[in-house]
C-alpha atoms as a PDB file:
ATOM      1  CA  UNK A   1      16.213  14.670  14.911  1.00  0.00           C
ATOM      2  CA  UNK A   2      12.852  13.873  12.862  1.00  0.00           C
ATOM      3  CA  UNK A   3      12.809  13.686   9.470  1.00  0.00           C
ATOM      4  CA  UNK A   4       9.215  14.304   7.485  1.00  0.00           C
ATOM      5  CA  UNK A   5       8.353  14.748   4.116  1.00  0.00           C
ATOM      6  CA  UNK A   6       4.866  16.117   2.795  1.00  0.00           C
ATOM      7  CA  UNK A   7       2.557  17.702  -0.514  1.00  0.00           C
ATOM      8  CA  UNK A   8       4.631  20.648  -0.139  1.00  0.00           C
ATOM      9  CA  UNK A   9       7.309  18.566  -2.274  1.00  0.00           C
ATOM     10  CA  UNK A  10       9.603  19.127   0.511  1.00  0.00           C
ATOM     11  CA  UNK A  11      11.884  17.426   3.123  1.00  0.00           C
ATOM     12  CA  UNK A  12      12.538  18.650   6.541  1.00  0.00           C
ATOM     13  CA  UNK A  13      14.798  17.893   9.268  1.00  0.00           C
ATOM     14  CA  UNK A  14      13.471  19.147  12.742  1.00  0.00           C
ATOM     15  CA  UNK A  15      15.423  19.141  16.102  1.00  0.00           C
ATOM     16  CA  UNK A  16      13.884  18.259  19.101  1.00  0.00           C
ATOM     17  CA  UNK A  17      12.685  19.073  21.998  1.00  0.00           C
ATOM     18  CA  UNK A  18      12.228  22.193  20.365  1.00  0.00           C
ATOM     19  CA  UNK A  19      10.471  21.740  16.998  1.00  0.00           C
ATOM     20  CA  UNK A  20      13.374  23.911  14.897  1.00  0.00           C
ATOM     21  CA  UNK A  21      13.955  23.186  11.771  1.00  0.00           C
ATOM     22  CA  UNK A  22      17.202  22.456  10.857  1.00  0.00           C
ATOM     23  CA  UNK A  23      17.380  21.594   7.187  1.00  0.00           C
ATOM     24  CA  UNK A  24      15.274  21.900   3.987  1.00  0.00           C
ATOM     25  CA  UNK A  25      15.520  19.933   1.015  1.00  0.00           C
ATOM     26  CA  UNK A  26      14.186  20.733  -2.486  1.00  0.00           C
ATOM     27  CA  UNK A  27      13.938  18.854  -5.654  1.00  0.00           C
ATOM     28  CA  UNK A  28      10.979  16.540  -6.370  1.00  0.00           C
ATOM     29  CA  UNK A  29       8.599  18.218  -8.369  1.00  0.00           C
ATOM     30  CA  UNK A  30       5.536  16.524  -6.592  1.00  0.00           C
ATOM     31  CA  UNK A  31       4.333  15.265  -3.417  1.00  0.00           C
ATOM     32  CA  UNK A  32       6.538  13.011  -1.048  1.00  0.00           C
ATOM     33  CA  UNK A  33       5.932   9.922  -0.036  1.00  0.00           C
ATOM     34  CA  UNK A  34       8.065   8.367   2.089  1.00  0.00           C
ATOM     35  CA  UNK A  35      12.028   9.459   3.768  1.00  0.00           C
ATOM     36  CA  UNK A  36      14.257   7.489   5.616  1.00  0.00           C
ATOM     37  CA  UNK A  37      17.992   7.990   7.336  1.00  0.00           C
ATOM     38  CA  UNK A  38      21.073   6.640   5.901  1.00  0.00           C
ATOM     39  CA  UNK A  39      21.830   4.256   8.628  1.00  0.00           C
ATOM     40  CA  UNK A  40      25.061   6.245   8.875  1.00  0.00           C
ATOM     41  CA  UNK A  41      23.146   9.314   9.187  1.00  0.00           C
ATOM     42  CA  UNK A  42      24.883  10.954   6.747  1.00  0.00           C
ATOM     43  CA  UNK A  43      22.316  11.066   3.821  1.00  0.00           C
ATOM     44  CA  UNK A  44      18.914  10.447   3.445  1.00  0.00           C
ATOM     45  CA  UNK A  45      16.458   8.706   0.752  1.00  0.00           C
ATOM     46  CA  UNK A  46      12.780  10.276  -0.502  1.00  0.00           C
ATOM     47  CA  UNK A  47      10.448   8.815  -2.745  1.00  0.00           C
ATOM     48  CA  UNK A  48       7.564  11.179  -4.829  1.00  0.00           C
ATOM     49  CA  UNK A  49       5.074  11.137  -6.866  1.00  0.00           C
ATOM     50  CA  UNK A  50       7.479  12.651  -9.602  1.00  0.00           C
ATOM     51  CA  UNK A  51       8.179   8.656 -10.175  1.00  0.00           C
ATOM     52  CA  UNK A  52      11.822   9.036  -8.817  1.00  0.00           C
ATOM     53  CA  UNK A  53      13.645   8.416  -5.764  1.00  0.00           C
ATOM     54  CA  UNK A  54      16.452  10.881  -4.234  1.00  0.00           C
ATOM     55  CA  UNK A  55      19.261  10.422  -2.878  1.00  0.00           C
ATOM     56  CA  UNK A  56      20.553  13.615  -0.291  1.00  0.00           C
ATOM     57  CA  UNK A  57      23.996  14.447   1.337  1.00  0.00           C
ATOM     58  CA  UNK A  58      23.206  16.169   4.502  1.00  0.00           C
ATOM     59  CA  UNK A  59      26.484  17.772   4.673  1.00  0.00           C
ATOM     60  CA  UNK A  60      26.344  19.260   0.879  1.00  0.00           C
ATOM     61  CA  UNK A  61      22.386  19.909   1.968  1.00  0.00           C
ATOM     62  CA  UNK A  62      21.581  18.269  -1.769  1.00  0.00           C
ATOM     63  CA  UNK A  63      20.365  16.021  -3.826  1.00  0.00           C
ATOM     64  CA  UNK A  64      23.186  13.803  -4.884  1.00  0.00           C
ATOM     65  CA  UNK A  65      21.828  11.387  -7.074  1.00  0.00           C
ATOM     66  CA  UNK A  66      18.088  10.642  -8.480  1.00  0.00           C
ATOM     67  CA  UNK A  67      17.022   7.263  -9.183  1.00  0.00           C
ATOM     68  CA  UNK A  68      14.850   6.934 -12.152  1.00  0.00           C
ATOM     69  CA  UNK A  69      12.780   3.818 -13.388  1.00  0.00           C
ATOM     70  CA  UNK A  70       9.313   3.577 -11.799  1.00  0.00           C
ATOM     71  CA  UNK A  71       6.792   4.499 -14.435  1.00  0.00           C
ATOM     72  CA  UNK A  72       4.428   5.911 -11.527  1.00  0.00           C
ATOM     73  CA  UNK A  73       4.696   7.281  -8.529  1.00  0.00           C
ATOM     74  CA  UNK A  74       6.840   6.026  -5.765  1.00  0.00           C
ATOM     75  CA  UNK A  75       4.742   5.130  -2.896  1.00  0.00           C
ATOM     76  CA  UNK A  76       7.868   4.547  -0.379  1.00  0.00           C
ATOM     77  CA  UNK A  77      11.325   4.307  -0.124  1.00  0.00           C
ATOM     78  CA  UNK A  78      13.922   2.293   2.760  1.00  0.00           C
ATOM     79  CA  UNK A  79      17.496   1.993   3.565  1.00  0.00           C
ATOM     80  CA  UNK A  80      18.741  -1.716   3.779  1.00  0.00           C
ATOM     81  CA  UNK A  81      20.598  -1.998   7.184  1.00  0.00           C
ATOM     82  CA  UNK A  82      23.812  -2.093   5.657  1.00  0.00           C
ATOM     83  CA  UNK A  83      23.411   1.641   3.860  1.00  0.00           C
ATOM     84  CA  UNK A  84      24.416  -0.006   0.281  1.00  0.00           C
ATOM     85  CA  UNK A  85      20.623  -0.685  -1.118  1.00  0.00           C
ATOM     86  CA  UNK A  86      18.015   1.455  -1.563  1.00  0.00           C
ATOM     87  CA  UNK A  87      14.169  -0.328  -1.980  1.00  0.00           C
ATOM     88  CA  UNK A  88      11.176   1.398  -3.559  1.00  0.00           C
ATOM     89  CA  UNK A  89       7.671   0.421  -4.379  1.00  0.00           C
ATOM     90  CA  UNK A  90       5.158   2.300  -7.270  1.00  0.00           C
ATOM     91  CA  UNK A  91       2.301   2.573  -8.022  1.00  0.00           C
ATOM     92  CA  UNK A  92       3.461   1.255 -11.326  1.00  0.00           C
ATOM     93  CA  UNK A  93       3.165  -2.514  -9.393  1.00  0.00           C
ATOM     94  CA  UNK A  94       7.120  -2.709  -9.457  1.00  0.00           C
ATOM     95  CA  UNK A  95       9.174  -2.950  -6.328  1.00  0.00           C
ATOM     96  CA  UNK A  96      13.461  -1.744  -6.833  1.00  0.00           C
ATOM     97  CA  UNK A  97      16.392  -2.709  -5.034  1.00  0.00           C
ATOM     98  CA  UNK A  98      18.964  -0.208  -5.889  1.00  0.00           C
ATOM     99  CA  UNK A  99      22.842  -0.063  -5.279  1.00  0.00           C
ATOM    100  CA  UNK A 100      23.590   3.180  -4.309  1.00  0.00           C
ATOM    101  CA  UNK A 101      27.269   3.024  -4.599  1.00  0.00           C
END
């Protein structure tokens, strides 16, 4: 599975070897910048333009909680290894850690 994000505000999930796509994920109202797996697999982060950060369960196929703060937009987004954190950067200059539980 390949996860990609793009201008069309919109996250995909695409199953390989034969390009399908599996899920679609709405929400940000601009551009995405960056996705990235739980490391359980079970969710996944983006980051936008919009200034927030998403979190998505892939088994409700939603957004399950938005993380506000960055007064610009969110260049990029990363699990920590242990799937508790969350780490952004902005264009604001800022850089968050966030807890996600």
């Amino acid at each position: 599975i390949v996860l990609s994000g793009g201008d069309d505000r919109l996250w995909k999930t695409w199953g390989f070897p034969d390009g399908n796509i599996l899920l679609t994920g709405e929400g940000h109202t601009d551009w995405l910048s960056g996705c990235c797996f739980r490391p359980s697999g079970t969710q996944l982060v983006t980051s936008s333009g919009d200034t927030t950060v998403r979190i998505w369960d892939l088994s409700r196929r939603g957004c399950i909680l938005t993380l506000r703060g960055h007064s610009r937009a969110v260049r990029g987004c990363s699990w920590h290894s242990c799937g508790d954190f969350v780490a952004s950067a902005s264009m604001d200059g800022t850089s968050k850690i966030w807890d996600v539980n």
